[in-house]
Protein backbone atom coordinates (compact mmCIF):
# COMPACT_ATOMS: atom_id res chain seq x y z
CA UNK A 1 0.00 0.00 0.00
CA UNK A 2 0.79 3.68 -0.93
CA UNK A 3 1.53 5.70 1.97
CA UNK A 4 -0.91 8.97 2.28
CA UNK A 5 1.75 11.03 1.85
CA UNK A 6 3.18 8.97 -1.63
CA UNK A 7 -0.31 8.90 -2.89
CA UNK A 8 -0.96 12.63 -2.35
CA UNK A 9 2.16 13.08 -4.47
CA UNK A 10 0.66 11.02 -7.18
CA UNK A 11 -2.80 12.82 -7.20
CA UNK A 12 -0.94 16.16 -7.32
CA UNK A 13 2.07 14.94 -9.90
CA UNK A 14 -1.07 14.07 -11.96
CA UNK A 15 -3.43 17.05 -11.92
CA UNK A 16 -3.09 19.56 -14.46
CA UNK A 17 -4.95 22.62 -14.45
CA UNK A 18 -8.40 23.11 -16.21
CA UNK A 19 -7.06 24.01 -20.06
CA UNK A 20 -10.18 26.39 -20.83
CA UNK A 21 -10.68 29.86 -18.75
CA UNK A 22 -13.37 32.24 -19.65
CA UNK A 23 -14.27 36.40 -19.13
CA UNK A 24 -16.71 37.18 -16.10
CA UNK A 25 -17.55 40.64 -15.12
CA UNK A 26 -15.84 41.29 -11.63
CA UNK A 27 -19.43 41.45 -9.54
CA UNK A 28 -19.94 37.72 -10.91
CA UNK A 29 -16.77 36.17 -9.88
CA UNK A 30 -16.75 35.23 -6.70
CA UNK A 31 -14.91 31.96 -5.57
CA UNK A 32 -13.61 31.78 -9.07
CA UNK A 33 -9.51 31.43 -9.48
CA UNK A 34 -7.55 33.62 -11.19
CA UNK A 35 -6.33 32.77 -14.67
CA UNK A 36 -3.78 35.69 -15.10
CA UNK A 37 -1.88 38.28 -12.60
CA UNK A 38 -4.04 41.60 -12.43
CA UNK A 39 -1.71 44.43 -12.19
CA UNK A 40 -2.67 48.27 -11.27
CA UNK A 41 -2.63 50.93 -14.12
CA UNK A 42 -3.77 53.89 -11.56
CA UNK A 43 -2.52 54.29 -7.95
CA UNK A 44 -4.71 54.04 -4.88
CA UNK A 45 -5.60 56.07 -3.38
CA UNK A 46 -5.37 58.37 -6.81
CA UNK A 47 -4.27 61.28 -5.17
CA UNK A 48 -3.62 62.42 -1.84
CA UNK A 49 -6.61 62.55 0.73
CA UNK A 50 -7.71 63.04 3.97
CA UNK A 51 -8.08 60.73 6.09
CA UNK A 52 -9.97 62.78 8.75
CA UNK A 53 -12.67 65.07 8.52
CA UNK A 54 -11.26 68.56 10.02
CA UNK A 55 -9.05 71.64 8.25
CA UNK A 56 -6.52 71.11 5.67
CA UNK A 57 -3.60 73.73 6.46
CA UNK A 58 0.27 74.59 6.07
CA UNK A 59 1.83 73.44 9.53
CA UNK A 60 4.44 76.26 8.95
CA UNK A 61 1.47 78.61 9.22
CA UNK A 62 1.20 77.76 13.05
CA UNK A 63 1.73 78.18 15.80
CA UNK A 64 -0.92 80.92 14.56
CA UNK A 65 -4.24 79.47 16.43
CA UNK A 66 -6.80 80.93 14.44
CA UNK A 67 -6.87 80.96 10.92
CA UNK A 68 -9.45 81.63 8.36
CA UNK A 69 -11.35 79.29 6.40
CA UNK A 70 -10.61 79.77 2.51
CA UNK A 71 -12.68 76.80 1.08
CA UNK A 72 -14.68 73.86 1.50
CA UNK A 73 -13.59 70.61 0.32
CA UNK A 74 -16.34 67.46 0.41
CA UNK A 75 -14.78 64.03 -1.49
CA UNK A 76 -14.80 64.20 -5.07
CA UNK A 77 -14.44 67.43 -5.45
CA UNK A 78 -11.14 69.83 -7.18
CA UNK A 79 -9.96 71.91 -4.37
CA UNK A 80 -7.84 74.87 -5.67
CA UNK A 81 -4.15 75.72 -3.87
CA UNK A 82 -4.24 76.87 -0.56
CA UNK A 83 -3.62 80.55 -0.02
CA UNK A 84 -1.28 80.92 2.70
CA UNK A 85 -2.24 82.09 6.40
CA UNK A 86 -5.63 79.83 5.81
CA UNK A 87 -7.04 76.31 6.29
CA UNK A 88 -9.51 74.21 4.35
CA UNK A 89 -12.69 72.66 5.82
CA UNK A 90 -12.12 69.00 4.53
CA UNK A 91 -13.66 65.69 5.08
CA UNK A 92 -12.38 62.49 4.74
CA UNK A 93 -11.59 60.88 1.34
CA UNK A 94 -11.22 64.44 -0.12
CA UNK A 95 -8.37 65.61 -2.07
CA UNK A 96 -5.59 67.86 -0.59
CA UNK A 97 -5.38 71.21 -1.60
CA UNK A 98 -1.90 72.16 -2.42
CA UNK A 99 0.41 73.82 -0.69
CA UNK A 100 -1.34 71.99 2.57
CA UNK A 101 0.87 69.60 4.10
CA UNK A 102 -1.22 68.21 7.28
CA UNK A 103 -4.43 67.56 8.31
CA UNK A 104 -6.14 68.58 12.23
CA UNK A 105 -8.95 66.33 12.97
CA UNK A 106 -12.22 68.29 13.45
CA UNK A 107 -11.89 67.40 17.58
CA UNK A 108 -8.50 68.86 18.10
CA UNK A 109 -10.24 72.64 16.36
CA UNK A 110 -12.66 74.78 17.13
CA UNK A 111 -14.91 76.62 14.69
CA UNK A 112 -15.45 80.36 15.49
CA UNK A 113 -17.77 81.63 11.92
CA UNK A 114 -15.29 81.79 9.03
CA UNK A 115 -12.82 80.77 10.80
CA UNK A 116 -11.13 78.29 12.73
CA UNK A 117 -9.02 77.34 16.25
CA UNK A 118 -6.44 74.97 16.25
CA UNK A 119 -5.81 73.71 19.71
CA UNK A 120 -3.39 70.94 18.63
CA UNK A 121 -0.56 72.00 16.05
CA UNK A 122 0.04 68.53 13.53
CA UNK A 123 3.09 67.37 12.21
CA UNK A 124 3.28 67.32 8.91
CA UNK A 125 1.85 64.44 6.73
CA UNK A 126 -0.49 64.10 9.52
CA UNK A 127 -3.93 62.62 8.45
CA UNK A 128 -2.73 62.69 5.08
CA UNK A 129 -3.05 58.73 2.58
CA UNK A 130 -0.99 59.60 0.17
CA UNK A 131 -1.30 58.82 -3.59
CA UNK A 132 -0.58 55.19 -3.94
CA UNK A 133 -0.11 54.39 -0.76
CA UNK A 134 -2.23 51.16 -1.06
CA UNK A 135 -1.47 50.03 -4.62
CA UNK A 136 1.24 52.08 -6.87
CA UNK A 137 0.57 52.00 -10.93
CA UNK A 138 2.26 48.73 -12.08
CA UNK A 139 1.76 46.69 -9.16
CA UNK A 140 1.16 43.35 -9.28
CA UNK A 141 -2.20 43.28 -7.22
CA UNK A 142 -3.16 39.51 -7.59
CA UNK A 143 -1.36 36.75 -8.55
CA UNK A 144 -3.06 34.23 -11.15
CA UNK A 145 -3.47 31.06 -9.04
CA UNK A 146 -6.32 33.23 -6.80
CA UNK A 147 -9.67 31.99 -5.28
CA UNK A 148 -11.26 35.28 -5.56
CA UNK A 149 -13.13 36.16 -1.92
CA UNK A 150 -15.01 39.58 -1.44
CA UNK A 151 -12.08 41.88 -0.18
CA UNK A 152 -10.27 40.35 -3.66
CA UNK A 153 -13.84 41.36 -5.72
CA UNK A 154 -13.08 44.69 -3.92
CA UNK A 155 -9.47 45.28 -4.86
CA UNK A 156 -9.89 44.46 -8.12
CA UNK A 157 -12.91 46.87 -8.38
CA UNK A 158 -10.24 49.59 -6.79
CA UNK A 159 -8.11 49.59 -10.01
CA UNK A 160 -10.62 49.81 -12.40
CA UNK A 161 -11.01 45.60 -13.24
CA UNK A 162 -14.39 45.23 -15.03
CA UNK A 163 -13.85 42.31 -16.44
CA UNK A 164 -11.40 39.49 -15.23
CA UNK A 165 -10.08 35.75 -16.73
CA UNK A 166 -10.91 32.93 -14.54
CA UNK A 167 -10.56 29.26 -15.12
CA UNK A 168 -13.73 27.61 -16.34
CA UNK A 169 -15.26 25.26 -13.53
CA UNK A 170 -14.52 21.81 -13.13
CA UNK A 171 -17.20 19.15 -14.08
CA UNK A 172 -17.44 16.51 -12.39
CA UNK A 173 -19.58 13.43 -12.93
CA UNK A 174 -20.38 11.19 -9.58
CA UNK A 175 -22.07 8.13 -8.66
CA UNK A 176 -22.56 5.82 -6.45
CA UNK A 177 -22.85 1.89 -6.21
CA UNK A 178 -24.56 -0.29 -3.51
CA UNK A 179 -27.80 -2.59 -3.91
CA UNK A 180 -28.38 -1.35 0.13
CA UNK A 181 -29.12 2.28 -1.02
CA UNK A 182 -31.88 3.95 -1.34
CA UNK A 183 -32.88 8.07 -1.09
CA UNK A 184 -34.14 9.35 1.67
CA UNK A 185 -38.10 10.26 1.29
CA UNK A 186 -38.46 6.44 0.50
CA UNK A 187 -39.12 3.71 2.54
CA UNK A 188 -36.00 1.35 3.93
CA UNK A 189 -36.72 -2.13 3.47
CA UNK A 190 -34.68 -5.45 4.62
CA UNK A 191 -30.39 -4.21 4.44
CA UNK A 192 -31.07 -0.68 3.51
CA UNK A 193 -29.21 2.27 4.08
CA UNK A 194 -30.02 6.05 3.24
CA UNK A 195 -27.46 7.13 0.71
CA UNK A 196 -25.97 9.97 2.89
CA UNK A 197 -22.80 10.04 0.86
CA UNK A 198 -24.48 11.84 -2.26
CA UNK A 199 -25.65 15.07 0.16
CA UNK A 200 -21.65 14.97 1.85
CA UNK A 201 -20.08 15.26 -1.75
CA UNK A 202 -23.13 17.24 -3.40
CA UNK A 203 -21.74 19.97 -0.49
CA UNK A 204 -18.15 18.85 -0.65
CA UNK A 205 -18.14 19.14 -4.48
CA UNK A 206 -19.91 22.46 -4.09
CA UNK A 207 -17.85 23.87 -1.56
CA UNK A 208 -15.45 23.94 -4.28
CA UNK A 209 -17.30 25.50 -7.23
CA UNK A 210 -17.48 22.30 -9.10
CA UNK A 211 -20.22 21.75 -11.86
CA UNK A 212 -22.10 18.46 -10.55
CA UNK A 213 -23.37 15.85 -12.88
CA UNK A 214 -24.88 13.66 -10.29
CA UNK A 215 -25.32 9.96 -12.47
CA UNK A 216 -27.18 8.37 -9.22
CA UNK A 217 -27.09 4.87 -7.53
CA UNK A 218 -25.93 2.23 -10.20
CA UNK A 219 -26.57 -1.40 -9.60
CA UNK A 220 -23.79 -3.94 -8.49
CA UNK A 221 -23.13 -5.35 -11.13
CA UNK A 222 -19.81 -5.31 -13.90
CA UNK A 223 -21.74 -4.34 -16.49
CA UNK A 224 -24.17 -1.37 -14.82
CA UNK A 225 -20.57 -0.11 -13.57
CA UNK A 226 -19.26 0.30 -16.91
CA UNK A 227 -21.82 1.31 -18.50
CA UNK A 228 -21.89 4.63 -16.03
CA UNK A 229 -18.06 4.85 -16.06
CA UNK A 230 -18.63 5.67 -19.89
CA UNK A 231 -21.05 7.92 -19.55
CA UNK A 232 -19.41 9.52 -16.86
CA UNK A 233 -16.39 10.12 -18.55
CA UNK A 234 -17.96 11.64 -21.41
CA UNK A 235 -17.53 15.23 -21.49
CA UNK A 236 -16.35 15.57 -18.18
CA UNK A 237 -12.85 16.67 -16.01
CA UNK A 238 -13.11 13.83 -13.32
CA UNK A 239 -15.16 10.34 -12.94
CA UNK A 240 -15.80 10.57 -8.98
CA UNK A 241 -17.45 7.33 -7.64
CA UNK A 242 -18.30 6.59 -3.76
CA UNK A 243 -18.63 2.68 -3.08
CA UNK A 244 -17.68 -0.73 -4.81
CA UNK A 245 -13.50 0.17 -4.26
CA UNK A 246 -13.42 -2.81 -1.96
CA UNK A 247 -12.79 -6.06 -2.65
CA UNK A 248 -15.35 -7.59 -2.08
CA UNK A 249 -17.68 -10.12 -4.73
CA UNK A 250 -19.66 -7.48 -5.51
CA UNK A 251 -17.32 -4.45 -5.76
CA UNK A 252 -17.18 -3.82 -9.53
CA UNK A 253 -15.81 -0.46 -9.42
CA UNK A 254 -11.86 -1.72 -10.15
CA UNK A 255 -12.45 -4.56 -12.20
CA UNK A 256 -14.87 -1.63 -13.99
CA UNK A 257 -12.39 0.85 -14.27
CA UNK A 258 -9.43 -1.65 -15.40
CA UNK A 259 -11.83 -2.49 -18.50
CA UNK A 260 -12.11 0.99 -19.42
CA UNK A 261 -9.19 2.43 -18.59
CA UNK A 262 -7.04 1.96 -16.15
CA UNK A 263 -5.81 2.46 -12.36
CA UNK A 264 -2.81 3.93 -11.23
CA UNK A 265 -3.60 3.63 -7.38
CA UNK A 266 -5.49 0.65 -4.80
CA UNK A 267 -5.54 1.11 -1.72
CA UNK A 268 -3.79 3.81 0.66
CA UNK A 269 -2.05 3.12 4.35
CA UNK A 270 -4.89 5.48 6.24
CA UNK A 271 -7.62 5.22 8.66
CA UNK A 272 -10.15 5.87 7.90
CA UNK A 273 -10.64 5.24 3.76
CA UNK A 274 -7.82 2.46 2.69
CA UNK A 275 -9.90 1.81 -0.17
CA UNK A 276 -9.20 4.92 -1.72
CA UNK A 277 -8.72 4.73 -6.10
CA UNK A 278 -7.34 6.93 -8.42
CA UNK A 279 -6.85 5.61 -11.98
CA UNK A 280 -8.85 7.19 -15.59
CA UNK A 281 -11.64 6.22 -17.44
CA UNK A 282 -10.39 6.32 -21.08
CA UNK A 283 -8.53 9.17 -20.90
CA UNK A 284 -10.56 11.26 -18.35
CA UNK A 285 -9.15 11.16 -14.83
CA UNK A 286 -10.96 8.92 -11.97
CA UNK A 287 -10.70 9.12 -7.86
CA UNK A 288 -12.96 6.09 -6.32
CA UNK A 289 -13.90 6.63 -3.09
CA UNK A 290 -14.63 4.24 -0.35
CA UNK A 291 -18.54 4.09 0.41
CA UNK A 292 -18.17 4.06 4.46
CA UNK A 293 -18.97 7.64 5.44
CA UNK A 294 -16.33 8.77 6.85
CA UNK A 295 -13.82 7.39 5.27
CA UNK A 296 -15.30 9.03 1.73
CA UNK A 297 -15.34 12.22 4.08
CA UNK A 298 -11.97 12.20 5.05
CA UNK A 299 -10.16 10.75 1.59
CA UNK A 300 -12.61 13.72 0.04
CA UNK A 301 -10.71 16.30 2.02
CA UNK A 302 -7.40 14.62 2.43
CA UNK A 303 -6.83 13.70 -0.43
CA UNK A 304 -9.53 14.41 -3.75
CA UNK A 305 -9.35 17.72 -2.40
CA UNK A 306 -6.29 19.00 -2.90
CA UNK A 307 -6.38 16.87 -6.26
CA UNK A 308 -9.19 19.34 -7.29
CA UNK A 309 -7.31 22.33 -6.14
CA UNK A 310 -4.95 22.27 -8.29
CA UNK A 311 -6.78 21.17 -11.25
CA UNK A 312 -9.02 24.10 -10.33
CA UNK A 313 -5.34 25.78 -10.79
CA UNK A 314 -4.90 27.77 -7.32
CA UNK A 315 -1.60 28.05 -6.03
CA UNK A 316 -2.13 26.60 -2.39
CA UNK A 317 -3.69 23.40 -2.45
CA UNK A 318 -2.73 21.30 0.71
CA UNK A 319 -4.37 21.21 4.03
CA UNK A 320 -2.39 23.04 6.17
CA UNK A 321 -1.75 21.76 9.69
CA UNK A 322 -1.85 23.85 12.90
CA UNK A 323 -0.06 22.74 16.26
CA UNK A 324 -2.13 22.02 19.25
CA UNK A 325 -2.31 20.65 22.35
CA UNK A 326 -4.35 17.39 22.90
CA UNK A 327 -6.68 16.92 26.08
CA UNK A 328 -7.28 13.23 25.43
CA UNK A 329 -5.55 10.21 25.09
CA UNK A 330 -5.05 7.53 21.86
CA UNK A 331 -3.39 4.32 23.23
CA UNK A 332 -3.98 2.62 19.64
CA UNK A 333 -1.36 3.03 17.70
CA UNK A 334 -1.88 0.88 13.84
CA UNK A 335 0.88 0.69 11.59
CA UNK A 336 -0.86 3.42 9.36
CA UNK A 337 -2.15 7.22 9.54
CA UNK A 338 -4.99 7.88 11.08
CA UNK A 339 -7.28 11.06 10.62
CA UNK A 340 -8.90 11.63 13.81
CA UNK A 341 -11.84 13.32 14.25
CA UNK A 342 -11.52 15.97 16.89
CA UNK A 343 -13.38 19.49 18.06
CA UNK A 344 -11.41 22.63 19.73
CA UNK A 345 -12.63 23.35 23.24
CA UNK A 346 -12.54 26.51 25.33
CA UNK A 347 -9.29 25.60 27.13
CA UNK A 348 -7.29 25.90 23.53
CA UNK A 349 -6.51 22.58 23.21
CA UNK A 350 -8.66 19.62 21.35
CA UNK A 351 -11.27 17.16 22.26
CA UNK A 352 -11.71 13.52 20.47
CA UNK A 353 -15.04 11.94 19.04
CA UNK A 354 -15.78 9.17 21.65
CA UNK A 355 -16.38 6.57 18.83
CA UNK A 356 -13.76 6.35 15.76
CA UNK A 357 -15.43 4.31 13.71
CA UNK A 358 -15.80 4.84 9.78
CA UNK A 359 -19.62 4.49 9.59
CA UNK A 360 -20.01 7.11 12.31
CA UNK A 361 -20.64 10.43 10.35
CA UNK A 362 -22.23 11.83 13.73
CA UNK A 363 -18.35 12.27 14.19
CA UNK A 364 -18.05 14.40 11.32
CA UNK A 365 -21.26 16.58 12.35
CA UNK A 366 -19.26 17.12 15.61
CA UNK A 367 -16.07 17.33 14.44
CA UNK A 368 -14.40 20.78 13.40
CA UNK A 369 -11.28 18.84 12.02
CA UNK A 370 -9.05 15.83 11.91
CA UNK A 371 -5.82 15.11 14.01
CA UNK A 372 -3.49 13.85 11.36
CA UNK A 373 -2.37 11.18 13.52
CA UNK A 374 1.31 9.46 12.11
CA UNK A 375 1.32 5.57 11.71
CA UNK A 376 2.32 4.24 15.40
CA UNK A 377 1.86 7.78 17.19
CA UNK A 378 0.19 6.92 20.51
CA UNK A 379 -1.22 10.49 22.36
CA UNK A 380 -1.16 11.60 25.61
CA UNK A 381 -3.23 14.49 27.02
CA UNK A 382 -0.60 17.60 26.56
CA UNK A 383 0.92 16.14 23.65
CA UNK A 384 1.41 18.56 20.63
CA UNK A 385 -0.63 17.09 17.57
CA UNK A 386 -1.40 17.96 14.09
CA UNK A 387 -4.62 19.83 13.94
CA UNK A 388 -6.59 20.83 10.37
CA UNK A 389 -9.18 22.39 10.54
CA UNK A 390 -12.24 21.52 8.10
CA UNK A 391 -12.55 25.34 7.30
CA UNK A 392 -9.06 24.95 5.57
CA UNK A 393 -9.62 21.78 3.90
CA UNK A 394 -12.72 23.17 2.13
């Protein structure tokens, strides 16, 4: 068996980006990544402002206290110089008149008619942005590689970006395989189970701006199997199937996949989800995951994940680990890794799932992360641990 860590390597030496981007308009891009570096052709802010509302004035024109009020200057307007001896009524975001080199918030004056007080003489630059103090012209102001959030929707909108190239969204075709399932709003009869796995990776899939082709439950049997592979395959980036990767007389899914294409990877030294595929059907790519619930949970995120991150083409694609302290104990210690299913408590540190087993996805529910447990590694309470968090893996 693959180590997780050789098999991650394989997933990720494998994925290639998505070959086709398109054009969105900036307002419809959210969560989208970044096909090309956006750069700045202004500065921001444009010119300099105030960052205050108060009086625009010369500090070499104190330590005169009152001084008269030569003009008013609201944002977006085209204040003209300053004539000397005076100050400016000016409110924040407004251009600086020049010849003013400081700024006196409106608490530290007093207004007395066309005039005003200064009771606090500035330094100067005080309360002054200046021009491209945020972003200069040419600056490289997002690299391509980018999930765009809101703030990045923002900055882009700051330099003028209408329009921007994003990689087109990954389509993905799933299904899943079991005689025991049926969809909830029907009836369970004798060895049924509700197919809980197709609302996990529906979200999980989601989560990640993927374009779902959802193929349903196909019957165990070799030729059902291939028959959806095909069809699966057809005109989509990735063949994702949940169930059947066992081995088991009627687990199809690699003697399936080894008919119409064929599998790189069987089977991966973790707990939970060592049945865990990756492979292509004819030449489209192919993860199998394992149909106990938390295992296709945790290979999902562990694993097809980061896979899908970097076909999505973002730059940062692995789920990144955070130290902290464990208040509970894990005197098993199998010869593989284990992803543990933990939540953070008040006192900082982490609290375990009393029961570990893969077909309890009440764990999951609970659970705000794994504990990325190395093969052997017992735990003692106080022990530093690998923590992810799910937030980062999605």
């Amino acid at each position: 068996m693959l180590t997780y860590e050789q098999a991650l390597d394989t997933l990720l030496a494998a994925a290639q980006p998505a070959a086709h981007t398109e054009i969105l308009d900036t307002l419809q891009a959210l969560g989208r990544v970044l096909a090309a570096p956006q750069f700045s052709t202004i500065n921001v802010p444009p010119a300099d402002n105030s960052a205050m509302d108060g009086y625009a004035l010369r500090s070499s024109d104190l330590p005169a206290q009152l001084l008269p009020i030569s003009q008013r200057v609201p944002a977006g307007s085209a204040p003209t110089a300053l004539q000397l001896g005076t100050a400016a009524r000016i409110f924040t975001g407004a251009p600086i008149p020049a010849g003013a080199d400081a700024v006196v918030m409106q608490e530290k004056c007093l207004a007395e008619g066309e005039a005003v007080r200064i009771e606090q003489a500035p330094k100067p630059g005080e309360n002054i942005r200046r021009a491209g103090e945020d972003i200069a012209i040419g600056a490289e102001v997002l690299p391509a590689g980018t999930r765009l959030g809101p703030a990045h929707l923002g900055l882009l909108a700051s330099i003028g970006v209408a329009q921007v190239e994003v990689f087109a969204r990954l389509r993905v075709a799933v299904f899943f395989t079991g005689d025991e399932l049926v969809m909830p709003g029907a009836p369970l009869g004798p060895g049924q189970i509700y197919n809980s796995n197709r609302y996990v990776l529906h979200g999980l899939l989601g989560a990640l701006g993927c374009v779902i082709t959802d193929l349903g439950i196909i019957p165990d049997n070799l030729a059902a199997t291939r028959a959806a592979l095909r069809q699966a395959a057809e005109g989509h980036d990735l063949v994702l199937t949940c169930g059947g990767v066992s081995v088991g007389e009627e687990d199809h899914i690699k003697a399936a996949v080894q008919a119409e294409g064929a599998l790189e990877t069987w089977k991966i030294a973790i707990k939970p989800g060592k049945p865990f595929a990756f492979g292509r059907v004819g030449a489209t790519p192919f993860i199998g995951l394992p149909g106990n619930p938390v295992s296709s949970f945790a290979t999902f995120q562990m694993l097809a994940q980061p896979y899908l991150r970097k076909r999505q083409g973002l730059h940062e694609v692995l789920p990144k680990a955070i130290r902290m302290r464990a208040d509970f104990s894990w005197s098993k210690a199998p010869p593989v890794r284990e992803f543990l299913r933990v939540q953070r408590n008040a006192a900082g540190g982490l609290d375990l799932f009393p029961k570990q087993g893969s077909g309890v996805l009440s764990s999951c529910a609970w659970a705000d992360g794994f504990v990325s447990n190395p093969p052997g590694q017992l735990i003692q309470p106080g022990d530093l641990v690998d923590y992810i968090p799910f937030g980062d893996a999605l």
